[in-house]
Protein backbone atom coordinates (compact mmCIF):
# COMPACT_ATOMS: atom_id res chain seq x y z
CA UNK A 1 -110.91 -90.68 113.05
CA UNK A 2 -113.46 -91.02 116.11
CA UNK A 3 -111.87 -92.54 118.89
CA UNK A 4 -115.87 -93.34 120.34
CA UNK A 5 -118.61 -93.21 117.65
CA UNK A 6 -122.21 -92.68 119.51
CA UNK A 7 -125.62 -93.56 118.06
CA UNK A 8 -125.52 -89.72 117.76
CA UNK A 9 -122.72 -88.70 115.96
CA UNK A 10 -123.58 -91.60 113.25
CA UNK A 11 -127.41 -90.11 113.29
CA UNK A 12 -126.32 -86.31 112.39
CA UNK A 13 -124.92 -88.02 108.92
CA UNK A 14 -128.12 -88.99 107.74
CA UNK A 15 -131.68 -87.87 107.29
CA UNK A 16 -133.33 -90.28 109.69
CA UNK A 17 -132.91 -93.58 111.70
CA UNK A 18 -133.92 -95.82 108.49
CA UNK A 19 -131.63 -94.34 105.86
CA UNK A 20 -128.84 -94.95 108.56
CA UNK A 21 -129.85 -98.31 109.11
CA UNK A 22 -130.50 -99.01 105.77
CA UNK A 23 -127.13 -97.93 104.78
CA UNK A 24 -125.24 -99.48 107.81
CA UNK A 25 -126.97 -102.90 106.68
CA UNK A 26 -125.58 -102.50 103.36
CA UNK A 27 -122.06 -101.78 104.69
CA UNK A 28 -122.28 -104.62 106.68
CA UNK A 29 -123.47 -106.85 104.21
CA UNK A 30 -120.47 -106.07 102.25
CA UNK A 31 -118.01 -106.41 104.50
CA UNK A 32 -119.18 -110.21 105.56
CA UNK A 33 -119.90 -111.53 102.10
CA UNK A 34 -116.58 -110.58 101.26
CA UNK A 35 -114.80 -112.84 103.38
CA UNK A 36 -113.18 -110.90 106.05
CA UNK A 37 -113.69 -111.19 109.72
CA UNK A 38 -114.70 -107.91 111.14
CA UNK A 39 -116.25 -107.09 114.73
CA UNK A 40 -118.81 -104.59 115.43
CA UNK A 41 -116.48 -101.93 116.40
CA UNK A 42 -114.83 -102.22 113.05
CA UNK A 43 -117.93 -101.83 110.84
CA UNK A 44 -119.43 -98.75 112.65
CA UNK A 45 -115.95 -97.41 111.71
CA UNK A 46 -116.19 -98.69 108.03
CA UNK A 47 -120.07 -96.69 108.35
CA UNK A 48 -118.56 -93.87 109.71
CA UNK A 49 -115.86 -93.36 107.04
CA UNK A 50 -118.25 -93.84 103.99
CA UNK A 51 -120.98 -91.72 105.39
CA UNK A 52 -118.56 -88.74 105.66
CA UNK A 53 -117.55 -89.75 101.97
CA UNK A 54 -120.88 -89.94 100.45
CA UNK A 55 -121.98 -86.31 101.67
């Protein structure tokens, strides 16, 4: 696991800046309409972890 994650090690998971933020929406999306409190620094983990799973 990252201890840090930078705008640029999320970046060098995807193609460009929209499929990341198109994806990283989604995550988020998820994560709130499913109930559970999460902060910021919890999500880009969540992003992190599926991006490395869905390559």
């Amino acid at each position: 696991m990252v201890d840090e994650l930078t705008t640029e090690s999320l970046r060098k998971k995807f193609k460009n800046n929209f499929d990341l933020c198109n994806f990283s929406i989604a995550i988020a999306r998820n994560i709130l309409m499913s109930g559970q409190p999460a902060t910021l620094k919890e999500i880009l983990r969540e992003i992190d972890e599926r991006a490395s799973e869905s390559r």
